[in-house]
C-alpha atoms as a PDB file:
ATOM      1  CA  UNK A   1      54.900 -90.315-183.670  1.00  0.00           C
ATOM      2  CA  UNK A   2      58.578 -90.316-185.642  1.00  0.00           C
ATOM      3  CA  UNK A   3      58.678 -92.028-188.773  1.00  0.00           C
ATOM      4  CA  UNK A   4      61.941 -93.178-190.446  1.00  0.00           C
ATOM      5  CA  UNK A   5      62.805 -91.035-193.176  1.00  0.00           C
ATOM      6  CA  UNK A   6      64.459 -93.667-194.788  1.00  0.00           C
ATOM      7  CA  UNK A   7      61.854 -96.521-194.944  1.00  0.00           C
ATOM      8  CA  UNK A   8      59.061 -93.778-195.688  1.00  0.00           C
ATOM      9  CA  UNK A   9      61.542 -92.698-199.411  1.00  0.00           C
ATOM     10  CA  UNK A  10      61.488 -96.435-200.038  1.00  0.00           C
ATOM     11  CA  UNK A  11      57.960 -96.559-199.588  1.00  0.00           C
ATOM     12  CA  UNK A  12      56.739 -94.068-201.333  1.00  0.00           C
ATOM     13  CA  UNK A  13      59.274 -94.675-204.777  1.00  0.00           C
ATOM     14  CA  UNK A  14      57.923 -94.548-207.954  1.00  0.00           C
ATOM     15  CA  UNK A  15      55.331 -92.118-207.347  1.00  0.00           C
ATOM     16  CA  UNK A  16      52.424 -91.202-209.882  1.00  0.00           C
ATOM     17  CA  UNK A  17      52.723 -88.314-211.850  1.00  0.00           C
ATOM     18  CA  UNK A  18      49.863 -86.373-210.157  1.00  0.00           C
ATOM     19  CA  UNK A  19      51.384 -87.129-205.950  1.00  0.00           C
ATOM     20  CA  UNK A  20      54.293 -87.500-204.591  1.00  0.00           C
ATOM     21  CA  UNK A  21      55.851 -87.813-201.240  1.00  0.00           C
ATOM     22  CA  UNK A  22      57.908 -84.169-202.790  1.00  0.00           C
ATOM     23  CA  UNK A  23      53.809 -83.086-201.971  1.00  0.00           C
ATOM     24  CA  UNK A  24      53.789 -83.727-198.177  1.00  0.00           C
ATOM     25  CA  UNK A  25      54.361 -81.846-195.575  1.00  0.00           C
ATOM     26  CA  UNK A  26      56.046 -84.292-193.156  1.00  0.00           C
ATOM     27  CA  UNK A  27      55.586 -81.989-190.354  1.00  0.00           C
ATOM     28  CA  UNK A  28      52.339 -81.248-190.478  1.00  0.00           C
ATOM     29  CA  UNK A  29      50.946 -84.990-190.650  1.00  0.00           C
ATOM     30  CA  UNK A  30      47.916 -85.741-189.064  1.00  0.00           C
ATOM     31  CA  UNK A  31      48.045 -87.712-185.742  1.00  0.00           C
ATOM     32  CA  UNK A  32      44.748 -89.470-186.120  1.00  0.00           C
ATOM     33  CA  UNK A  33      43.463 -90.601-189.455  1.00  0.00           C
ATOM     34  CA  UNK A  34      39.842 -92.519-189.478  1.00  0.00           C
ATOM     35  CA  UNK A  35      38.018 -94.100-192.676  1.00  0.00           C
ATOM     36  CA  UNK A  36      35.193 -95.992-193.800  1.00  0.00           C
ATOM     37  CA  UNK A  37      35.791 -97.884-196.155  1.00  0.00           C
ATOM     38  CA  UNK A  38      32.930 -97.970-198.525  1.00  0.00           C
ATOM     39  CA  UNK A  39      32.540 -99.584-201.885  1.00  0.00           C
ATOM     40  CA  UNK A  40      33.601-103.524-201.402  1.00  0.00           C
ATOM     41  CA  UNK A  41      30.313-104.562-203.230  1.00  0.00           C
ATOM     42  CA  UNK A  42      30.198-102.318-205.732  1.00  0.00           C
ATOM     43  CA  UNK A  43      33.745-103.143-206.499  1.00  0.00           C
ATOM     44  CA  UNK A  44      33.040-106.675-206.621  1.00  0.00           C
ATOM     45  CA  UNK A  45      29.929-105.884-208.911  1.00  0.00           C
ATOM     46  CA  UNK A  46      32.322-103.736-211.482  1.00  0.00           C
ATOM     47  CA  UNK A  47      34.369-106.578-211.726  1.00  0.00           C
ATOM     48  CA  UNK A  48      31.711-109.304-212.099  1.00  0.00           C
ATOM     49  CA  UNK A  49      32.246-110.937-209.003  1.00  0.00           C
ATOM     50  CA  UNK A  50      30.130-111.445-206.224  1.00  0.00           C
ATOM     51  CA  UNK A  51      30.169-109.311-203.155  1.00  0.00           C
ATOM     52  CA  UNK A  52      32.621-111.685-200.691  1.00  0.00           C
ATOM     53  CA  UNK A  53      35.328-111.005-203.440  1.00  0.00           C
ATOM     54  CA  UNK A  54      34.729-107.418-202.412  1.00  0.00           C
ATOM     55  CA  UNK A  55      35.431-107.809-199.069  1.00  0.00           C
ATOM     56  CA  UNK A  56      38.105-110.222-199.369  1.00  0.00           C
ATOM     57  CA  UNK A  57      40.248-107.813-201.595  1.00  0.00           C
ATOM     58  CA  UNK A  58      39.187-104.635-198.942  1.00  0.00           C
ATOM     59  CA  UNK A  59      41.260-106.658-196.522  1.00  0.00           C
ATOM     60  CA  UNK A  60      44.278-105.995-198.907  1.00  0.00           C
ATOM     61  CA  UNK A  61      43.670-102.188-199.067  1.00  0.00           C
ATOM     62  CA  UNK A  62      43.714-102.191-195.331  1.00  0.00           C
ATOM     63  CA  UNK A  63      46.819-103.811-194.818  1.00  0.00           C
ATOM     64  CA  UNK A  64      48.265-101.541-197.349  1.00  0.00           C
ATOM     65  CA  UNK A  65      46.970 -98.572-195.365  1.00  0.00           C
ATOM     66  CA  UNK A  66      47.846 -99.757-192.115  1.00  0.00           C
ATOM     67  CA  UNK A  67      51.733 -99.873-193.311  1.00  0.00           C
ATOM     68  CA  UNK A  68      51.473 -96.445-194.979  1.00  0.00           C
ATOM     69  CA  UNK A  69      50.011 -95.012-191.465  1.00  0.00           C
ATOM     70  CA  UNK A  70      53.079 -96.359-190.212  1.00  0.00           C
ATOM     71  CA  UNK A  71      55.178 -95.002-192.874  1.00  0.00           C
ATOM     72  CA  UNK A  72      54.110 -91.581-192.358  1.00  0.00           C
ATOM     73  CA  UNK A  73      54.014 -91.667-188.195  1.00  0.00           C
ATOM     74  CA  UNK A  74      50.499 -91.427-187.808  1.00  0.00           C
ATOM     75  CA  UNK A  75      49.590 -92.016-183.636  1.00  0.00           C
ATOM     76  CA  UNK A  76      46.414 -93.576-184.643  1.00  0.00           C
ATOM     77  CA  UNK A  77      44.998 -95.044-187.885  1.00  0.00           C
ATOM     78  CA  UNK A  78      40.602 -96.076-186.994  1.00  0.00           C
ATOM     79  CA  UNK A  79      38.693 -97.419-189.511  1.00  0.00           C
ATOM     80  CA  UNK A  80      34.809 -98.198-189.862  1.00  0.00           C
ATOM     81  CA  UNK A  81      34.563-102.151-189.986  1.00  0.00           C
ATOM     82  CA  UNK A  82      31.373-103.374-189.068  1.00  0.00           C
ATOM     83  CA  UNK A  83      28.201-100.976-187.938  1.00  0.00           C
ATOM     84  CA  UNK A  84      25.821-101.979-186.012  1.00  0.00           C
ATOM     85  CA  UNK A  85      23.431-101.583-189.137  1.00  0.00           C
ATOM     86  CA  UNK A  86      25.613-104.362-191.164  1.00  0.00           C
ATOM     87  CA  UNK A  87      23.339-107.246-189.190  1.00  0.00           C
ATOM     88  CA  UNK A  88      20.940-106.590-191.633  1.00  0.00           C
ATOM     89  CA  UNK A  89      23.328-107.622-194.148  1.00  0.00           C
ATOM     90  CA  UNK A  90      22.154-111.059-196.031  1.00  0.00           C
ATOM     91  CA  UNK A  91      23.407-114.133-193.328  1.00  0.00           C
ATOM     92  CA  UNK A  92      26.264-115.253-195.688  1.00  0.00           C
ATOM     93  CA  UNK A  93      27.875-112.119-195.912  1.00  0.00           C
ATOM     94  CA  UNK A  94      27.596-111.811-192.312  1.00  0.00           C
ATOM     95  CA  UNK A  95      28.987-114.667-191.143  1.00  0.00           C
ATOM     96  CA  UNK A  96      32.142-114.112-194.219  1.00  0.00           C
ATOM     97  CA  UNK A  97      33.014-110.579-192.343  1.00  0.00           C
ATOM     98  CA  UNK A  98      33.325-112.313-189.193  1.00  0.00           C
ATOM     99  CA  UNK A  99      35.327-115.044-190.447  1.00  0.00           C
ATOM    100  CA  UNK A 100      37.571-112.828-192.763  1.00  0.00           C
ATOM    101  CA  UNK A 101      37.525-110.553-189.354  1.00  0.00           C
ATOM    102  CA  UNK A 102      39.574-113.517-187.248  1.00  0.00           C
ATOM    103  CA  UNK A 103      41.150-114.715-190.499  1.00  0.00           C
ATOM    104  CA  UNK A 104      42.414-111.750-190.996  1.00  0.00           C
ATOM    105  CA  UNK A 105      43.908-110.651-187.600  1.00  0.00           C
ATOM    106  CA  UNK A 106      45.776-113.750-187.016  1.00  0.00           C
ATOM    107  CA  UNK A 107      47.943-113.540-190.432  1.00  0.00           C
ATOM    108  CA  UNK A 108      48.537-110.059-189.744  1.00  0.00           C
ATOM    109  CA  UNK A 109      49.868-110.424-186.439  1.00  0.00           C
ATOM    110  CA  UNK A 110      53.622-110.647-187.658  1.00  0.00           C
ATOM    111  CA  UNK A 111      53.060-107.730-189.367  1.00  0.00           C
ATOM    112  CA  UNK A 112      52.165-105.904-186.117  1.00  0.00           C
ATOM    113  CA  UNK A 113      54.691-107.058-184.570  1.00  0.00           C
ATOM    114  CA  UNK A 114      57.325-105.821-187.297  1.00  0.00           C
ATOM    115  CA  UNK A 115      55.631-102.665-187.212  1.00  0.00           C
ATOM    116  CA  UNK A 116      54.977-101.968-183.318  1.00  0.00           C
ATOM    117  CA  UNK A 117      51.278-101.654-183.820  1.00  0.00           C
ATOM    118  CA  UNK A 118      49.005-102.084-181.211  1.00  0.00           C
ATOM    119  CA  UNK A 119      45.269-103.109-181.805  1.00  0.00           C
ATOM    120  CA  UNK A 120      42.167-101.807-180.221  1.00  0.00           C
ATOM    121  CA  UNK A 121      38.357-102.216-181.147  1.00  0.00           C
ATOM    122  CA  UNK A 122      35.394-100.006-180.515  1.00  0.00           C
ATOM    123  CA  UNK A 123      31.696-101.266-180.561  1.00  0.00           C
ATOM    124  CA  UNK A 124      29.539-103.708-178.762  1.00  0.00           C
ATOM    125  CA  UNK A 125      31.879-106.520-179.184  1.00  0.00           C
ATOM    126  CA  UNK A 126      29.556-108.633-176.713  1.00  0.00           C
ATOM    127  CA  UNK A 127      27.264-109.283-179.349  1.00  0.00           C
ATOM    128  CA  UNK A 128      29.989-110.910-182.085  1.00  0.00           C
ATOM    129  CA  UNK A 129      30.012-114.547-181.654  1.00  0.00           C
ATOM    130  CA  UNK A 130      32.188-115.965-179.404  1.00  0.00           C
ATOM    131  CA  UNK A 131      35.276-117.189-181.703  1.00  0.00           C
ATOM    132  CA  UNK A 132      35.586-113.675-183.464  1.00  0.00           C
ATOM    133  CA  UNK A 133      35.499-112.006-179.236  1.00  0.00           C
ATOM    134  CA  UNK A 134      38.582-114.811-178.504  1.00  0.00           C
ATOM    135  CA  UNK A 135      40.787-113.663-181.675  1.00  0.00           C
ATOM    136  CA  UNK A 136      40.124-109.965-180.994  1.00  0.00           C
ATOM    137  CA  UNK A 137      41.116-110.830-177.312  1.00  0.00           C
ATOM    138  CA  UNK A 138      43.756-112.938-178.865  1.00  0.00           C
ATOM    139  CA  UNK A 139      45.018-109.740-180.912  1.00  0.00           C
ATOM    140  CA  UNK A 140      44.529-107.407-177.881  1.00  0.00           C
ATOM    141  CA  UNK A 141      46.867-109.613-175.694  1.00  0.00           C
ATOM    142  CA  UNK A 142      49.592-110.168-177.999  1.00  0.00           C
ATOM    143  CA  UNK A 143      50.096-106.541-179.139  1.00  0.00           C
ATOM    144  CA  UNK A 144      49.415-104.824-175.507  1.00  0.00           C
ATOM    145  CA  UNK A 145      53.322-104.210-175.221  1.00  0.00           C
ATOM    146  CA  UNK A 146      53.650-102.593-178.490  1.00  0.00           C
ATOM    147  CA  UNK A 147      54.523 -99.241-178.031  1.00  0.00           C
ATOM    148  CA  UNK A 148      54.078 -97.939-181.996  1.00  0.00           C
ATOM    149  CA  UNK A 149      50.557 -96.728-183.853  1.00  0.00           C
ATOM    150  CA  UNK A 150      47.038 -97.524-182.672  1.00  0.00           C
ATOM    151  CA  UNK A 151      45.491 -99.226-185.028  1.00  0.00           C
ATOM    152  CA  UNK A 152      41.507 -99.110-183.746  1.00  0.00           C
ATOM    153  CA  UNK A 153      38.841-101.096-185.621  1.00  0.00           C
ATOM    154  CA  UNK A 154      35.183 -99.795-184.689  1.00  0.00           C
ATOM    155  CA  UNK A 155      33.022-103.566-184.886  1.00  0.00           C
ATOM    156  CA  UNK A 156      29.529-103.910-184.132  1.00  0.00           C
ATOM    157  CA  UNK A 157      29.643 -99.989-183.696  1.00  0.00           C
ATOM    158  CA  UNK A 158      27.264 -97.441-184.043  1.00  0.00           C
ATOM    159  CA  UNK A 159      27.202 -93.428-182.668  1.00  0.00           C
ATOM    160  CA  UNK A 160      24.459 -93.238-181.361  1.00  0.00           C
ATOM    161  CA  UNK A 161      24.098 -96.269-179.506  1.00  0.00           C
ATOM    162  CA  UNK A 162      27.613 -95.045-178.069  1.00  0.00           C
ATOM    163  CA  UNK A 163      26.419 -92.020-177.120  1.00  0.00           C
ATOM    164  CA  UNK A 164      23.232 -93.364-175.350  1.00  0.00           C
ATOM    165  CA  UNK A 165      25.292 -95.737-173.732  1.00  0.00           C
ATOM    166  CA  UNK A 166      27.740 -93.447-172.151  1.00  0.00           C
ATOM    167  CA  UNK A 167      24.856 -90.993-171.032  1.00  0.00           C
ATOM    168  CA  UNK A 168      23.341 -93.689-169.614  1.00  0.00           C
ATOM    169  CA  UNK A 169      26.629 -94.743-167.450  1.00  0.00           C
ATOM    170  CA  UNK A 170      26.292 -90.800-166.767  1.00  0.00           C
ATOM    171  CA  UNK A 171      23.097 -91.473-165.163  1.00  0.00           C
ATOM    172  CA  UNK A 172      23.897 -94.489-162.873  1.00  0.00           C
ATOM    173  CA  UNK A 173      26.894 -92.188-161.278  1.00  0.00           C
ATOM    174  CA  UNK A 174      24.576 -89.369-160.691  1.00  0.00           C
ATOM    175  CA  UNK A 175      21.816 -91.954-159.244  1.00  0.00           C
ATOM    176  CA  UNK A 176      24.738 -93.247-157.266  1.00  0.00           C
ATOM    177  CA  UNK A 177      25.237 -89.683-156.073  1.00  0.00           C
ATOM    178  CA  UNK A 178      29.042 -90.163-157.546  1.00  0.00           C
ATOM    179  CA  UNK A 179      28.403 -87.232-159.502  1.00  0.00           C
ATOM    180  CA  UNK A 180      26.528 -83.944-159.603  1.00  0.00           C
ATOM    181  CA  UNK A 181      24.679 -83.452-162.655  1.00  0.00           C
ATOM    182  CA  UNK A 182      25.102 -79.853-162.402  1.00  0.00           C
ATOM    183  CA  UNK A 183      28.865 -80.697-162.967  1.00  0.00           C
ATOM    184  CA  UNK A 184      28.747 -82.617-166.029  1.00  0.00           C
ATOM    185  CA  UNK A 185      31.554 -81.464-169.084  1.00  0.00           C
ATOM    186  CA  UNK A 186      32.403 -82.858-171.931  1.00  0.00           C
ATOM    187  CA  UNK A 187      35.532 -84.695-170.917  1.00  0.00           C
ATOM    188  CA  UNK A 188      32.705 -86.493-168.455  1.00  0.00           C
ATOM    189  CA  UNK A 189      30.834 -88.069-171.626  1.00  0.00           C
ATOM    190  CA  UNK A 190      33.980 -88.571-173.491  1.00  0.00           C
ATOM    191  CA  UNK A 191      35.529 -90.326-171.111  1.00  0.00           C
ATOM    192  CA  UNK A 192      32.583 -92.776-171.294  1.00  0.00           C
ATOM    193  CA  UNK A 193      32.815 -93.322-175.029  1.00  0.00           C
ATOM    194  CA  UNK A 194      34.122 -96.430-176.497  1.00  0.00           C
ATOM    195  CA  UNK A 195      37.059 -94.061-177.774  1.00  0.00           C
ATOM    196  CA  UNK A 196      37.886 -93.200-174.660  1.00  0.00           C
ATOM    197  CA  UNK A 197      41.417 -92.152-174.318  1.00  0.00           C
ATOM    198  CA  UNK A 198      41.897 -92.287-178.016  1.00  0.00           C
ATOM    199  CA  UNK A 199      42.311 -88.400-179.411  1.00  0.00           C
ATOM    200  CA  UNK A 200      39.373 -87.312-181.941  1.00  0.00           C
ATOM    201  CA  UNK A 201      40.278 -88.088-185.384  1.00  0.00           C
ATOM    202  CA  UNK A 202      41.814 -85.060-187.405  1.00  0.00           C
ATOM    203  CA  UNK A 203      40.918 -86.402-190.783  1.00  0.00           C
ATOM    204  CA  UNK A 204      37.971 -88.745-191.881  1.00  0.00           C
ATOM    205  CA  UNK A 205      38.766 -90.478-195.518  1.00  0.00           C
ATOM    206  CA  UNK A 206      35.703 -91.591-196.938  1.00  0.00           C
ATOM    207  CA  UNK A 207      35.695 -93.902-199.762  1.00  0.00           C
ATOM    208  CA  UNK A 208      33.208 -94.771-203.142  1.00  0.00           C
ATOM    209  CA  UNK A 209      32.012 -91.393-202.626  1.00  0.00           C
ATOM    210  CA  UNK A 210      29.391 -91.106-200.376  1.00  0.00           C
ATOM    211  CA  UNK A 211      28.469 -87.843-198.747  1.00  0.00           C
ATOM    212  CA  UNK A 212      27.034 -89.169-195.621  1.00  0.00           C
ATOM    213  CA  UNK A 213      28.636 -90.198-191.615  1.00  0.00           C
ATOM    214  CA  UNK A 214      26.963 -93.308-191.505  1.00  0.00           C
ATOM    215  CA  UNK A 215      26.338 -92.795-188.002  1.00  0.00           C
ATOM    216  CA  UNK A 216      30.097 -92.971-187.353  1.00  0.00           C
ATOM    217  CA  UNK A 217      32.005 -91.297-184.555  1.00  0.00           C
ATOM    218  CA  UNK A 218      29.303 -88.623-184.448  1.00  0.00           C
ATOM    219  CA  UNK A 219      30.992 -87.111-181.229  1.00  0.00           C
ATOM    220  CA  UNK A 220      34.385 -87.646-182.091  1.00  0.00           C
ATOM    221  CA  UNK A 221      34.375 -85.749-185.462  1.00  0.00           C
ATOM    222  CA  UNK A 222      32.789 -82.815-184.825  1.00  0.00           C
ATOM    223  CA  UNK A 223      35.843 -80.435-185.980  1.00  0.00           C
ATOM    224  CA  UNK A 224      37.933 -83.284-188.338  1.00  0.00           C
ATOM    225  CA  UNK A 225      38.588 -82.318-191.970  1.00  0.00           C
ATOM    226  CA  UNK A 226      36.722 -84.698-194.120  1.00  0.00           C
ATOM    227  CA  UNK A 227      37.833 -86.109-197.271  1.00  0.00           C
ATOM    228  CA  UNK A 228      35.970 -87.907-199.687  1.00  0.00           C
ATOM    229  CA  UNK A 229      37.406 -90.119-202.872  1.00  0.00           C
ATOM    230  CA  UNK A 230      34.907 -91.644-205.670  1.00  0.00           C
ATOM    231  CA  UNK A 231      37.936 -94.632-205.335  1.00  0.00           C
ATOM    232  CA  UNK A 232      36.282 -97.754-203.979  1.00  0.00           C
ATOM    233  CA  UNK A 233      37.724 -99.768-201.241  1.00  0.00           C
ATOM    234  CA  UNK A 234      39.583-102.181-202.792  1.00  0.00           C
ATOM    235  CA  UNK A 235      41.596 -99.657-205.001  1.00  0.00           C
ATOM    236  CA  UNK A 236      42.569 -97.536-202.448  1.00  0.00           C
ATOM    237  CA  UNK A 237      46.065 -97.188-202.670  1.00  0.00           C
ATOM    238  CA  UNK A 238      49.144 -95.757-200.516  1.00  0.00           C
ATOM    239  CA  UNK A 239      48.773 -93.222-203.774  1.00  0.00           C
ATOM    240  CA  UNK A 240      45.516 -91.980-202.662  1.00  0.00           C
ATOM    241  CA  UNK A 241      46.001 -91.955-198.929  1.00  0.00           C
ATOM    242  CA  UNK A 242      48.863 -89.069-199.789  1.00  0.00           C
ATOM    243  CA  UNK A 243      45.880 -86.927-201.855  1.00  0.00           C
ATOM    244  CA  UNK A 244      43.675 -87.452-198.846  1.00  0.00           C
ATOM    245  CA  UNK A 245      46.444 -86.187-196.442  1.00  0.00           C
ATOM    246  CA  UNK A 246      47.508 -82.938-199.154  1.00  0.00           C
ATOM    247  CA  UNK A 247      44.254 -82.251-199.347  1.00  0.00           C
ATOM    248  CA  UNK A 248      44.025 -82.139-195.273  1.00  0.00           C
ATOM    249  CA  UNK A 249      47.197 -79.722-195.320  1.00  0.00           C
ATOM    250  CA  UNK A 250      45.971 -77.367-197.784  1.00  0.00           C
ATOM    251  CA  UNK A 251      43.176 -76.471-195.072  1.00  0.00           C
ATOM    252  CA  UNK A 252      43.038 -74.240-192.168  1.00  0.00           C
ATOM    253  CA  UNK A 253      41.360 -75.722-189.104  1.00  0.00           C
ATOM    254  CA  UNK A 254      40.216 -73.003-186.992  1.00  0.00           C
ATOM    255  CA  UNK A 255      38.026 -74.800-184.844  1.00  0.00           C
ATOM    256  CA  UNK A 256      35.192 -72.827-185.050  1.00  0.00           C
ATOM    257  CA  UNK A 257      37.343 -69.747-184.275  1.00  0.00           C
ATOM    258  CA  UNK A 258      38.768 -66.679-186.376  1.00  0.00           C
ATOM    259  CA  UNK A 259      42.379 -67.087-187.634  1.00  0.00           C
END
């Protein structure tokens, strides 16, 4: 995706001394960025507040890195909002994600609007009570024409249920005698995926420092770069979305290959 040179100098002013947009290759920017953003809690706990604070100012650093996705012409910006794990969460803090979830996409909708950004969620989204399915439908519908960055939330998600769900649609089509097992590829179980049609993320940004997947996009990452910050959520800047993408160019992907 093009990016406007101008808007992107403006954005990126007053750099830090340690990054600057002078750092970036603009040409070799990744098309798909994904991250899970880790750390809201033990942000809020730093900062002596308690753990809804977290969340509430992780919804800040998201905006902030949905605009610099833009900035930089990423095709695709995913992020890790709510696993299928997270039910076990205390009820309270539950019920606040889903809340700040619709909260949250109705007051950005002018912004992706102004920014051409259309939405898209992965995940069992059957199973999220029925006000947060309307406003995601809601978001869906009102951002279907926009033509700019995909920005694709992964709710209620979880790999290996994804997996075992798409092998599983696999299996009615061969029972159905659709397909010959014998035939299977790849593309067959990909296209089955809740990402289907969405390319496989070239970079995975982990925040607060945790050397784990999480059970995230298990398929989807096998050859992505992976980057991991010890920055929690909330102070994950525009700054530190640059390091994660120098880092990325200062790689070689071969792809299991020989270069």
């Amino acid at each position: 995706m093009q990016f406007d040179g101008e808007k992107l100098k403006q954005y990126f002013s007053n750099p830090p001394e340690d990054i600057s947009l002078a750092d970036i290759q603009l040409d070799r920017i990744p098309s798909h960025v994904s991250i899970i953003m880790d750390g809201n809690g033990r942000w809020a706990k730093a900062h002596g507040l308690d753990r809804p604070e977290g969340h509430k100012a992780g919804v800040v650093s998201l905006r902030e890195a949905v605009t610099t996705s833009v900035r930089l012409g990423l095709d695709v910006l995913s992020v890790y909002a709510f696993s299928t794990e997270n039910w076990k969460r205390p009820q309270r803090e539950v019920d606040l994600l889903m809340k700040l979830f619709a909260e949250t996409l109705l007051k950005e909708l002018p912004l992706f609007y102004q920014e051409n950004v259309k939405l898209r969620f992965f995940g069992d989204l059957e199973a999220l009570p029925e006000k947060t399915r309307k406003t995601f439908q809601r978001g869906l519908d009102e951002t279907a024409q926009n033509t700019g960055m995909i920005f694709a939330l992964a709710v209620n998600y979880g790999s290996r249920a994804e997996i075992t769900r798409a092998l599983g649609l696999l299996a009615s089509e061969i029972a159905s005698g659709n397909i010959d097992a014998s035939t299977i590829t790849e593309d067959d179980i990909q296209k089955n995926l809740y990402t289907a049609g969405l390319p496989d993320p070239d970079l995975l940004i982990r925040t607060s420092g945790e050397l784990r997947l999480s059970n995230y996009l298990l398929w989807q990452l096998a050859y992505s770069e992976l980057y991991v910050t010890e920055t929690y959520w909330p102070d994950f800047s525009k700054w530190e979305f640059l390091r994660a993408i120098k880092s990325y160019q200062g790689r070689e992907r071969r792809f299991g290959g020989v270069k």
